[in-house]
Structures are given as C-alpha cells and as structure tokens.
N, C-alpha and C. Protein backbone atom coordinates (compact mmCIF):
# COMPACT_ATOMS: atom_id res chain seq x y z
N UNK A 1 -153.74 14.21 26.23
CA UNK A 1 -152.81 15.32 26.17
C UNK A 1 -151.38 14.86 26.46
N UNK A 2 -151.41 14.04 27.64
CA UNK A 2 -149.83 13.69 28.26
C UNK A 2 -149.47 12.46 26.37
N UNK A 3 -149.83 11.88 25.85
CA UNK A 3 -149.51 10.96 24.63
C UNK A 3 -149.05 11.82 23.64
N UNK A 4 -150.02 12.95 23.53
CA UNK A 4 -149.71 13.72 22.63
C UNK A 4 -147.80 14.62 22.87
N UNK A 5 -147.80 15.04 24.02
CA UNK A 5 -146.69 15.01 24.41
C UNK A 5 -145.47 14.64 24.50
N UNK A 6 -145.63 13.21 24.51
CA UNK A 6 -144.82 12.00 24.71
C UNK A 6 -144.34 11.74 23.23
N UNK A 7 -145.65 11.61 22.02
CA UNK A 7 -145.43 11.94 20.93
C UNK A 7 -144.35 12.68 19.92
N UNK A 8 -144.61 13.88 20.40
CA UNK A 8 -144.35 15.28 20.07
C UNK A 8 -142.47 15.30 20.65
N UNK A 9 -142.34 14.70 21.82
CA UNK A 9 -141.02 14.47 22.82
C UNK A 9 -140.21 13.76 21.91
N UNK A 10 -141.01 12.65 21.30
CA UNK A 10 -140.22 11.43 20.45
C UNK A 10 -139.88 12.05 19.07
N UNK A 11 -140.84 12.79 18.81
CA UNK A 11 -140.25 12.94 16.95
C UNK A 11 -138.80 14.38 17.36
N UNK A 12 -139.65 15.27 18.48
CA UNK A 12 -138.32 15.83 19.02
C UNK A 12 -136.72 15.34 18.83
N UNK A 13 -136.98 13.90 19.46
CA UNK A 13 -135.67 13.22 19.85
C UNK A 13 -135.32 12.55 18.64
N UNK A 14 -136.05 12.34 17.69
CA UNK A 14 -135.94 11.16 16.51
C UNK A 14 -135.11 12.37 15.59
N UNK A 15 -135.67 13.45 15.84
CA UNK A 15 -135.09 14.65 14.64
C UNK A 15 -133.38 14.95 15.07
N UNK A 16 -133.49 15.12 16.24
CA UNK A 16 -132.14 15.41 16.70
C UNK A 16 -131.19 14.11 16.40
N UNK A 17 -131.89 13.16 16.88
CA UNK A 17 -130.64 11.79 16.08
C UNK A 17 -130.69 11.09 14.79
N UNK A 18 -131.53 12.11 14.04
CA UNK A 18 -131.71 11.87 12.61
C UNK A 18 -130.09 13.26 12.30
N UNK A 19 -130.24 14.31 12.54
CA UNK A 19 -129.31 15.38 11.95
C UNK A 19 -128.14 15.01 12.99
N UNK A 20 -127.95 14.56 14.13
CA UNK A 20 -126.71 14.13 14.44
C UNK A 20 -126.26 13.23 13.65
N UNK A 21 -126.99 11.78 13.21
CA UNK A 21 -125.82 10.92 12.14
C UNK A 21 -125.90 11.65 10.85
N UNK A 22 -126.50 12.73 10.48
CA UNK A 22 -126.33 13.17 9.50
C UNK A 22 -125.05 14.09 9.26
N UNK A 23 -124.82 14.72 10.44
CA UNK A 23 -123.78 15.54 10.67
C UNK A 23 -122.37 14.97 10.51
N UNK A 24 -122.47 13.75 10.99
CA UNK A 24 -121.25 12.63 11.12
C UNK A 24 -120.87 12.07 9.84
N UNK A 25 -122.45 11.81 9.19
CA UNK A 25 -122.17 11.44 7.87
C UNK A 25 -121.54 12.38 6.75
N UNK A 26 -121.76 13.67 6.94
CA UNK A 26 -121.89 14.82 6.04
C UNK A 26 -120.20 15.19 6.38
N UNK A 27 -119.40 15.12 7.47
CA UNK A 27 -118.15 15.08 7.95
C UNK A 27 -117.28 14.46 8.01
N UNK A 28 -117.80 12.62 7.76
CA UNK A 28 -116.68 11.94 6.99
C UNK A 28 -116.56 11.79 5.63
N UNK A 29 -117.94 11.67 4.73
CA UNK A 29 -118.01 11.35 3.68
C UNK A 29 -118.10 12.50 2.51
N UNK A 30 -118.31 13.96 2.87
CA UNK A 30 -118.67 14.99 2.75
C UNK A 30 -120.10 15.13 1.60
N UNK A 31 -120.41 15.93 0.95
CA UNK A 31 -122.23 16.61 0.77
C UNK A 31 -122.08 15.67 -0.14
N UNK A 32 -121.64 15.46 -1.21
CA UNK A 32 -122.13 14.95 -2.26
C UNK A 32 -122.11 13.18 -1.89
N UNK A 33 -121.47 12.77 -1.10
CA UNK A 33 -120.80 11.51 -0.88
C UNK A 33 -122.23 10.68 -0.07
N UNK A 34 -122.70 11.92 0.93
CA UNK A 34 -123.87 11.17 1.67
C UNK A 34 -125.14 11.06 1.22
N UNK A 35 -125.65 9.85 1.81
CA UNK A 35 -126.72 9.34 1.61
C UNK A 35 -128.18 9.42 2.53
N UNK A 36 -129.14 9.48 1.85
CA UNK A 36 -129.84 9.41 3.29
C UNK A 36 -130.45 8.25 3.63
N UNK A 37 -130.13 6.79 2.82
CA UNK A 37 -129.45 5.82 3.41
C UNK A 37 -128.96 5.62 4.48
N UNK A 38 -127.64 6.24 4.11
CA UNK A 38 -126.45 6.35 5.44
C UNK A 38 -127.25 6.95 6.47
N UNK A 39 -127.50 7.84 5.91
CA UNK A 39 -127.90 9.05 7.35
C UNK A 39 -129.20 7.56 7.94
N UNK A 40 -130.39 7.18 7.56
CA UNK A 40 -130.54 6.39 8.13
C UNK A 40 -130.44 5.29 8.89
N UNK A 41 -129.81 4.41 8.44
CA UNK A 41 -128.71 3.83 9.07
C UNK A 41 -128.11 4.09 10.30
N UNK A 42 -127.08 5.18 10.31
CA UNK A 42 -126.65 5.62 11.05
C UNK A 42 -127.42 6.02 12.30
N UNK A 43 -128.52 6.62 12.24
CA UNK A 43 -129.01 7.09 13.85
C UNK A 43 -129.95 5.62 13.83
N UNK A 44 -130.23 4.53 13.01
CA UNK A 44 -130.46 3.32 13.49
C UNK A 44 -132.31 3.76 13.36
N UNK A 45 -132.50 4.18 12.27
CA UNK A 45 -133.90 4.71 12.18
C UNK A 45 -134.25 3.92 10.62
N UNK A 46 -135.52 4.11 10.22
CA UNK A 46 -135.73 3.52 8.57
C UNK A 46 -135.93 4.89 8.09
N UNK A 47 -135.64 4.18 6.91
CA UNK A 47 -135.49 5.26 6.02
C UNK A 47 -137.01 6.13 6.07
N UNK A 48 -137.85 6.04 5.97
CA UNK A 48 -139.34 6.50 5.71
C UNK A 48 -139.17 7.14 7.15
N UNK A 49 -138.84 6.95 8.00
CA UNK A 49 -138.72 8.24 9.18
C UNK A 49 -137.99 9.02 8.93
N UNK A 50 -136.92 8.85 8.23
CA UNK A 50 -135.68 10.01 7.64
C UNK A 50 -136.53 10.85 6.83
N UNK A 51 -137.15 10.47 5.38
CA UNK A 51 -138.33 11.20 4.54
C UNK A 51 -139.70 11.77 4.84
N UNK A 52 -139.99 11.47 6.53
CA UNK A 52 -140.64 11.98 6.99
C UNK A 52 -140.44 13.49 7.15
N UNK A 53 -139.55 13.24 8.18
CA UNK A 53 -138.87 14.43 8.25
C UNK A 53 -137.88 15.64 7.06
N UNK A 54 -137.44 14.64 6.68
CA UNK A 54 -136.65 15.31 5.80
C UNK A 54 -136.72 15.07 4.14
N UNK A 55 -137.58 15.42 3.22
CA UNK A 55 -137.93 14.65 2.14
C UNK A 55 -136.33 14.71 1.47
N UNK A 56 -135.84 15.56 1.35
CA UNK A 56 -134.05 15.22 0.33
C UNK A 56 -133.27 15.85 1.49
N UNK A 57 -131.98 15.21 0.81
CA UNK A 57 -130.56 15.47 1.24
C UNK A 57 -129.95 17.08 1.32
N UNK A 58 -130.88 18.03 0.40
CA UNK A 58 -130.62 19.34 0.69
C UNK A 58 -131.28 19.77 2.23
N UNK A 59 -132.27 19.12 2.23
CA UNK A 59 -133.52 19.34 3.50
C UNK A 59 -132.83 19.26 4.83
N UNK A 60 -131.70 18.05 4.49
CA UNK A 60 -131.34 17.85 5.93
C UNK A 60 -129.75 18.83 6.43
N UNK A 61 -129.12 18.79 4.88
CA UNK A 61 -127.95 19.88 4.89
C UNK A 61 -128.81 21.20 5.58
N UNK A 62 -129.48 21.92 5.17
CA UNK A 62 -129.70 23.16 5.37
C UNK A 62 -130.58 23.49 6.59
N UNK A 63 -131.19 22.29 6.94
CA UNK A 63 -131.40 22.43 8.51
C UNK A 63 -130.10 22.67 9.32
N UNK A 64 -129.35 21.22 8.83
CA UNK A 64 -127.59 21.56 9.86
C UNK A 64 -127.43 22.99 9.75
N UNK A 65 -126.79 23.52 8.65
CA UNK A 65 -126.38 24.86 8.70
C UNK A 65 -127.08 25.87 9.26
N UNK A 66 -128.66 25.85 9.07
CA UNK A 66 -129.70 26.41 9.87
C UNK A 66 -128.85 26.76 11.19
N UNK A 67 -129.02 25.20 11.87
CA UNK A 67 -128.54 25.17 13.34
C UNK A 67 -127.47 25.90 13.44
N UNK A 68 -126.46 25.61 12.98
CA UNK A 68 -125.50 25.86 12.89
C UNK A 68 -124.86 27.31 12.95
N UNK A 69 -125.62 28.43 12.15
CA UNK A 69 -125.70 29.62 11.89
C UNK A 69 -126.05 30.12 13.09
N UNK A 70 -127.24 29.65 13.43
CA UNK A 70 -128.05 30.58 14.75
C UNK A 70 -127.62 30.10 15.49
N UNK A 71 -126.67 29.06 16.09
CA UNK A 71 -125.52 29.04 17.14
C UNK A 71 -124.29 29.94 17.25
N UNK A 72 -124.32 29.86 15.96
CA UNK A 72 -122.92 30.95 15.86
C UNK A 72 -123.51 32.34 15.80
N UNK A 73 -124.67 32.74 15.23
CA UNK A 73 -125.25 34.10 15.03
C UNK A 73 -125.08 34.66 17.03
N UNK A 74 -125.81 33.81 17.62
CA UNK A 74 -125.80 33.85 19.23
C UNK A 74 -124.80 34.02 19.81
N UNK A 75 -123.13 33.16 20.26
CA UNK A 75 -122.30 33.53 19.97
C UNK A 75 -121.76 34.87 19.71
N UNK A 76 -121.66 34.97 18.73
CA UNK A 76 -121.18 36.63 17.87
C UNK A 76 -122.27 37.78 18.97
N UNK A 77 -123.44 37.23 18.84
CA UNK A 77 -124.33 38.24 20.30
C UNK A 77 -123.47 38.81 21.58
N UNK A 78 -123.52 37.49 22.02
CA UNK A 78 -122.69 37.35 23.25
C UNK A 78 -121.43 38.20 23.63
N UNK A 79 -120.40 37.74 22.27
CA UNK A 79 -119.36 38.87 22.52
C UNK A 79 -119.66 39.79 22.02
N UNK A 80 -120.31 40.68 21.14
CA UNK A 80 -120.22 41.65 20.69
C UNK A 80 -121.09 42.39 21.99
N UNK A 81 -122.12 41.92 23.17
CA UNK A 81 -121.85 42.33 24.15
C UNK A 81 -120.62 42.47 24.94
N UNK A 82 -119.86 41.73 25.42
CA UNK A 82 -118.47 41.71 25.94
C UNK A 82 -117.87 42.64 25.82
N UNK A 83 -117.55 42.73 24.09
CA UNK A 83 -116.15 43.16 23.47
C UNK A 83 -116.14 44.76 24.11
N UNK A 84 -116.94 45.56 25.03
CA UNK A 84 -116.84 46.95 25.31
C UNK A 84 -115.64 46.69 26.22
N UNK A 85 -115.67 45.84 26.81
CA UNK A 85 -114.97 45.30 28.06
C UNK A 85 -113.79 44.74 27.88
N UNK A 86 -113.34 44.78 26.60
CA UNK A 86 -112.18 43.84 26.36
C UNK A 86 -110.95 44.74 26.08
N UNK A 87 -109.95 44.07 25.50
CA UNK A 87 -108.99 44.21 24.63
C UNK A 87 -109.04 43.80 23.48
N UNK A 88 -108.33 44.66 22.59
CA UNK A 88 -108.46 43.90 21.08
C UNK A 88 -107.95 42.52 21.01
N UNK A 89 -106.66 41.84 21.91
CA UNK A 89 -106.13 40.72 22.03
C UNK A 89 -106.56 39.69 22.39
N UNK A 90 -107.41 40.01 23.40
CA UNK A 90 -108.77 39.18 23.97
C UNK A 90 -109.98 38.83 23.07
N UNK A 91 -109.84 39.79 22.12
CA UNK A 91 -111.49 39.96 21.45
C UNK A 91 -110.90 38.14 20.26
N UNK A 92 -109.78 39.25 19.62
CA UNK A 92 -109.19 37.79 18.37
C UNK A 92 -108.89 36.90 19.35
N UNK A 93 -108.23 36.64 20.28
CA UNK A 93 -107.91 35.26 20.70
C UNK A 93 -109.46 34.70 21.43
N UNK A 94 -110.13 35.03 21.69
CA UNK A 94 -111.62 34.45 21.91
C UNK A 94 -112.20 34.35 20.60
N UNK A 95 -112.32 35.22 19.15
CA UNK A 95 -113.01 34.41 18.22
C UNK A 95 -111.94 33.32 17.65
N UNK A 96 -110.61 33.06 17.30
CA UNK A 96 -110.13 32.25 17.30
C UNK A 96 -110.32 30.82 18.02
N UNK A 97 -110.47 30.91 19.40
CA UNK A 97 -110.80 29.90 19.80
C UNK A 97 -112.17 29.31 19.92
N UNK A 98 -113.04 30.11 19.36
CA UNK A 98 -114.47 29.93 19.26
C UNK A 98 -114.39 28.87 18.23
N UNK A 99 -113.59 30.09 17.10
CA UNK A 99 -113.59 29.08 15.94
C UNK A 99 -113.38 27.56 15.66
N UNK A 100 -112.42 27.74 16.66
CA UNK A 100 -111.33 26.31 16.45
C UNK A 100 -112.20 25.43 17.05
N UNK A 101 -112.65 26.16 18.07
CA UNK A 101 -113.62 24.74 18.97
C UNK A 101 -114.76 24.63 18.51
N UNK A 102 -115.76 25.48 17.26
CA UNK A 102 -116.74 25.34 16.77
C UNK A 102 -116.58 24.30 15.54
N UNK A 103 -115.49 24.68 14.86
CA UNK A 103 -115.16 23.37 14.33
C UNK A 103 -114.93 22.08 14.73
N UNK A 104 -114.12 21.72 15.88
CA UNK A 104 -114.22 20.70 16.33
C UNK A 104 -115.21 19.84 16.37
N UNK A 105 -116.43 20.96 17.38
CA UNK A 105 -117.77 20.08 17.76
C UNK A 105 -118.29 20.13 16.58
N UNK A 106 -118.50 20.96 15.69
CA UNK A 106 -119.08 20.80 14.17
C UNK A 106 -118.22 20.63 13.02
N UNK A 107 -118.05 19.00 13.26
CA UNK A 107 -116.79 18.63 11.92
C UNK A 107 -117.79 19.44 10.78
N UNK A 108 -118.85 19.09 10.69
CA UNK A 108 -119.64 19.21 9.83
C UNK A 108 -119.77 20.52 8.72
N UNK A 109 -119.94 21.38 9.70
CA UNK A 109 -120.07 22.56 9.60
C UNK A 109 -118.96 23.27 8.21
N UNK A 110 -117.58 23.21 8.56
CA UNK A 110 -117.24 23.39 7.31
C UNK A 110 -117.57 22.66 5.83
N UNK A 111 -117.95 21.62 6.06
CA UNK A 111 -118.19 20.69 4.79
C UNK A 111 -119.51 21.50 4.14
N UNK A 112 -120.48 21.38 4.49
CA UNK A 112 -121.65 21.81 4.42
C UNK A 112 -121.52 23.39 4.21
N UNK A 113 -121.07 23.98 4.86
CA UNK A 113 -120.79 25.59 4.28
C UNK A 113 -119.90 25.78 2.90
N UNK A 114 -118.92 25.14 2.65
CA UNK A 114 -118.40 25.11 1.02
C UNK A 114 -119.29 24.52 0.30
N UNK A 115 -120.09 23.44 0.50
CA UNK A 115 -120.80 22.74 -0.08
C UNK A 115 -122.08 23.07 -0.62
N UNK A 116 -122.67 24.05 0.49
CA UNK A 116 -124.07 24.51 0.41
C UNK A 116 -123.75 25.52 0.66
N UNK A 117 -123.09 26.63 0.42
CA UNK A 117 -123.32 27.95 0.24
C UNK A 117 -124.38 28.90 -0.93
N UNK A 118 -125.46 28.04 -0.76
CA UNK A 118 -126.45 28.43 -1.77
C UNK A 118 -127.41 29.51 -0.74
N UNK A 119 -128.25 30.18 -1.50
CA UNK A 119 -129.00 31.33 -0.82
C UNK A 119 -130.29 30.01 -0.02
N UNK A 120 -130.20 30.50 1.26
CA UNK A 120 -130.56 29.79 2.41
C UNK A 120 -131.97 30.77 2.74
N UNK A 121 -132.61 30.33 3.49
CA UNK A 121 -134.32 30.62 3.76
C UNK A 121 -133.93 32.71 4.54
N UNK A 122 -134.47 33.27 3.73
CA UNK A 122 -134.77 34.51 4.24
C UNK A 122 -133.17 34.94 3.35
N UNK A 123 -132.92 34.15 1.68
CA UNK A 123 -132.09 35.01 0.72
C UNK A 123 -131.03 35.43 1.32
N UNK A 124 -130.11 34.98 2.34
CA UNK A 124 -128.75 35.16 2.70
C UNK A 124 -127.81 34.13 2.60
N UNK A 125 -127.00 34.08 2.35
CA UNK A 125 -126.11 32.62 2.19
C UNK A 125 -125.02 32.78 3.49
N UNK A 126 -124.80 31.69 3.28
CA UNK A 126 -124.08 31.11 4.61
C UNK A 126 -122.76 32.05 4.90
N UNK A 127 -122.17 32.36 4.30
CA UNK A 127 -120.70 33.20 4.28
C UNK A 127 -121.37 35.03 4.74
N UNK A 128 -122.57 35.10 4.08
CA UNK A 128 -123.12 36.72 4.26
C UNK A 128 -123.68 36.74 6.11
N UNK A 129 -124.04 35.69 6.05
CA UNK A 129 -124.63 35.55 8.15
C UNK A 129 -123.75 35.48 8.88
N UNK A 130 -122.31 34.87 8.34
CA UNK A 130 -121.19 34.84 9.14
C UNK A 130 -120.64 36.29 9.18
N UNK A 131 -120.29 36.66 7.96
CA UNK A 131 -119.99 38.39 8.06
C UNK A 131 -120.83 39.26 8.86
N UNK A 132 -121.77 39.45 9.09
CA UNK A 132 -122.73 39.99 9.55
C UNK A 132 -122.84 39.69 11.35
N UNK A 133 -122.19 38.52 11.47
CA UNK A 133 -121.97 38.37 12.70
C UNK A 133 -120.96 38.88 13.41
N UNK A 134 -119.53 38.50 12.31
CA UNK A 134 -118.22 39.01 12.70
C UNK A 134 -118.47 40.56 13.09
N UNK A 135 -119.26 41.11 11.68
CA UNK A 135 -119.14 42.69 11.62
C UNK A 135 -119.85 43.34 12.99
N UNK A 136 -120.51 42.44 13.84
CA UNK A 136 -121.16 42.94 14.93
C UNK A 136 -120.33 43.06 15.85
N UNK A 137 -119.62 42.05 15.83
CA UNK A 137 -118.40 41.98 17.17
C UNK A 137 -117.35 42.98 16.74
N UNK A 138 -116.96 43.14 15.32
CA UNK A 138 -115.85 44.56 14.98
C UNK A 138 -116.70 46.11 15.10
N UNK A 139 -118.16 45.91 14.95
CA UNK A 139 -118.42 47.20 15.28
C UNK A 139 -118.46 47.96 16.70
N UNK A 140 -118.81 46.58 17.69
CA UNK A 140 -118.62 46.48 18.85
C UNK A 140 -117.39 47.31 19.66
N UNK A 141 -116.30 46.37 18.62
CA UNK A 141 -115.42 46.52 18.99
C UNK A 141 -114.41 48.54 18.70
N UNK A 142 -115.07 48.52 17.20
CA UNK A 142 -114.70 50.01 16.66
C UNK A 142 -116.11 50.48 16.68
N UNK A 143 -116.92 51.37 17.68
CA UNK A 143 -118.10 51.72 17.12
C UNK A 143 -118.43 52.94 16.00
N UNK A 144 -116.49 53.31 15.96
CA UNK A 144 -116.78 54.71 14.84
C UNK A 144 -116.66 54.09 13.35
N UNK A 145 -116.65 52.88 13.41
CA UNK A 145 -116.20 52.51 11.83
C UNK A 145 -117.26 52.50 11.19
N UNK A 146 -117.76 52.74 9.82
CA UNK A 146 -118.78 52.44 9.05
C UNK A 146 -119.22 51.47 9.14
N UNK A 147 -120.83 51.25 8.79
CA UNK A 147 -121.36 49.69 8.51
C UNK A 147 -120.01 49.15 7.16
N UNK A 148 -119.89 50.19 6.32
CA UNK A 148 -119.48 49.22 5.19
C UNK A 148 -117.73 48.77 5.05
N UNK A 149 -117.12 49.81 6.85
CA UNK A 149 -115.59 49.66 6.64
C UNK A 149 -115.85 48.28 8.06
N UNK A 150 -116.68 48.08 8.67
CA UNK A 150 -117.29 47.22 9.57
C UNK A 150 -117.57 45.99 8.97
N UNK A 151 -118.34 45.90 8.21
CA UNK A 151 -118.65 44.54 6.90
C UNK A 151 -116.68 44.39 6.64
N UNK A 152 -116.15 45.46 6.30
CA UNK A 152 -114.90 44.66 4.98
C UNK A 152 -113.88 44.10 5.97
N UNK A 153 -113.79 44.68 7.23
CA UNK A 153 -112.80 44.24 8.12
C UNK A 153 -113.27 42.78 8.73
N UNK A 154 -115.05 42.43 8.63
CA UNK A 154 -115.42 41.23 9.22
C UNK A 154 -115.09 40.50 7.86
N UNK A 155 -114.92 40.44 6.53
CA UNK A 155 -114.45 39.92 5.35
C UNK A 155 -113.30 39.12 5.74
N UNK A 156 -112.36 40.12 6.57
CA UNK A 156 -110.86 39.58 6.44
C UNK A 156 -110.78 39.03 8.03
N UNK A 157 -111.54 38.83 8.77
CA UNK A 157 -111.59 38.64 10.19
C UNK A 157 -112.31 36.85 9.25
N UNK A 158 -113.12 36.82 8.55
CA UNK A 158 -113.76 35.39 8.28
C UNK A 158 -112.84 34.65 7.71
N UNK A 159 -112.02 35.29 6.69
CA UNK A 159 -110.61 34.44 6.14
C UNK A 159 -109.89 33.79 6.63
N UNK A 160 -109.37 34.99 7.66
CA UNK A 160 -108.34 34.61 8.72
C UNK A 160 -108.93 33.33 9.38
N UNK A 161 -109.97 33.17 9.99
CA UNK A 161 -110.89 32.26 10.67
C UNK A 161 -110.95 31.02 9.73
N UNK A 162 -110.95 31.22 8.46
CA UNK A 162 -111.48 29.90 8.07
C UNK A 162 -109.60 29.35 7.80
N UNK A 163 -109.18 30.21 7.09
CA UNK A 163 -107.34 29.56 6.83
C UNK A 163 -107.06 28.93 8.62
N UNK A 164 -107.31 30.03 10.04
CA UNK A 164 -106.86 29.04 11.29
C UNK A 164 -107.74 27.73 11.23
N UNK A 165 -108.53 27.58 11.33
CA UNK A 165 -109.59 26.64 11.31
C UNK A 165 -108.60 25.68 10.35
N UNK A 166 -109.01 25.54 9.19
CA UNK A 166 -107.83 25.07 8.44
C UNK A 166 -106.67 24.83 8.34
N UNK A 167 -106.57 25.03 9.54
CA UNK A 167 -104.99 24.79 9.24
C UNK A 167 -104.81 24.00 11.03
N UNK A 168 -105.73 24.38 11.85
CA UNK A 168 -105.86 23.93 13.32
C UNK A 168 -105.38 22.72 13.17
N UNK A 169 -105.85 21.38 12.66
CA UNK A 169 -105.60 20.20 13.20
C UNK A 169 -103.83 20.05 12.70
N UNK A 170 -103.50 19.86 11.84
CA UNK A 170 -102.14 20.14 11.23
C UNK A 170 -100.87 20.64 12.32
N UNK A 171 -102.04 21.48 13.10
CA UNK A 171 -100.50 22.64 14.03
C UNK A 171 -100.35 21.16 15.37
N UNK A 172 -99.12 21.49 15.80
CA UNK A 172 -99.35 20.52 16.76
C UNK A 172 -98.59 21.30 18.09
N UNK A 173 -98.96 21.27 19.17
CA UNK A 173 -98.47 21.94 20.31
C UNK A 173 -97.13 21.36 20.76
N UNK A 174 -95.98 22.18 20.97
CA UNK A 174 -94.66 21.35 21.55
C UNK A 174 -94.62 22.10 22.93
C-alpha cells in the first residue's frame, strides 16, 4: 500500500514538472512554436513519460488552461464574496491587480488563451469562463443588474483586463 503511494506521489510530482516546463515553454516560444520535445527536455524527463501522460501538445495546453481557469474561476469566488464589503474602487483596483499578478505568475496563460480558445471540456471556451467569473464579481457587486446587463459589463471589465495586462510590462513606475 505505502509503494503504491509513493508511486502515485511520483507520477503526482512528474505531472506537475512535466506542465511547469511546459508552461515556460508555451511562454517563451508560444503554442505553435512548442514542442513536446522541448517540454521534455525541459522538466529533464523522456519523452515517453511526457506521452504517457500527455499523448499531444493540445493535451498538455488544455490541461494548463484547465488549471489555470479553476484558479482564476476560485479567485473571482473569493471576491465576489468580498465585493458586499467593498467599494467600487477597491473592487477594480483588486481585479486589476489580480490580473497583473496572474499574469506574471502565468506568463503562460495569455499565450495559451489566444492560442487555444477552442471549446474546452464541458463546451465553454476560455474567454466565456472568464466572463462568467467577472460577471459574478459585477453581480456581486450590482445585485440589481440583469444576468444579461451583468454578462455585458463583465465583457468590458475582461477587455479592460486584458489591454492592462497588456500593456503592464511596458508601463514603468517613476
């Protein structure tokens, strides 16, 4: 039982530093550029453990974003508890800085979301889970607004987010 464990611990750990150099890879070289070569390589594994796990290069993109989503889906939880408690000034300058710092730790993450914005497991695509998140924290925030004036304001709340994001490293603090 304890082997089986130990087992089970290792492919654990082998998966996580299989999609970390993948992440790295997918963020310098971007989707089409990487390999799962590289990605092997990189976490210092053979390739046939990479195809274990991951038979193609979509397999391992859409796990990232997977992750990726339901970090941020959680997140968006979190404050859209909060936001009763807030200010509207507080609410944007906390998803702003969510943003900025979610990008940071996930260079990845934008690459892979322009890249793979294809309909993802359970028929939602990557841009519709983000709205859906935003729209939780604006309904939160307006609880008289419609689901569908709630959705259009998280539309222009994701823009805004992706142009700061975009534009973050560029700005420089004086």
């Amino acid at each position: 039982m304890r082997a089986k464990r130990r087992r089970h611990a290792r492919g654990h750990a082998r998966v996580a530093s299989l999609l970390e150099a993948a992440s790295a890879e997918f963020a310098e070289k971007g989707y089409k550029a990487t390999t799962m070569t590289a990605i092997a390589a990189r976490a210092e594994s053979s390739i046939g453990s990479l195809y274990q796990f991951f038979p193609t290069n979509e397999q391992v993109a859409g796990t990232l974003i997977e992750q990726y989503l339901t970090e941020l889906e959680a997140a968006f939880g979190r404050l859209s508890e909060e936001v009763p408690l807030l200010e509207v000034s507080v609410v944007a300058g906390r998803l702003t800085t969510f943003f900025v710092a979610f990008r940071t730790t996930h260079p990845a993450f934008v690459v892979l979301a322009d890249a793979h914005d294809v309909v993802l497991p359970g028929a939602t695509s990557v841009r519709e889970r983000l709205c859906k998140g935003i729209a939780s924290v604006v309904a939160a925030l307006a609880p008289r607004l419609s689901v569908k004036e709630a959705l259009f304001r998280a539309v222009v709340v994701q823009h805004l987010m992706k142009a700061a994001v975009t534009a973050e490293p560029r700005y420089e603090r004086r």
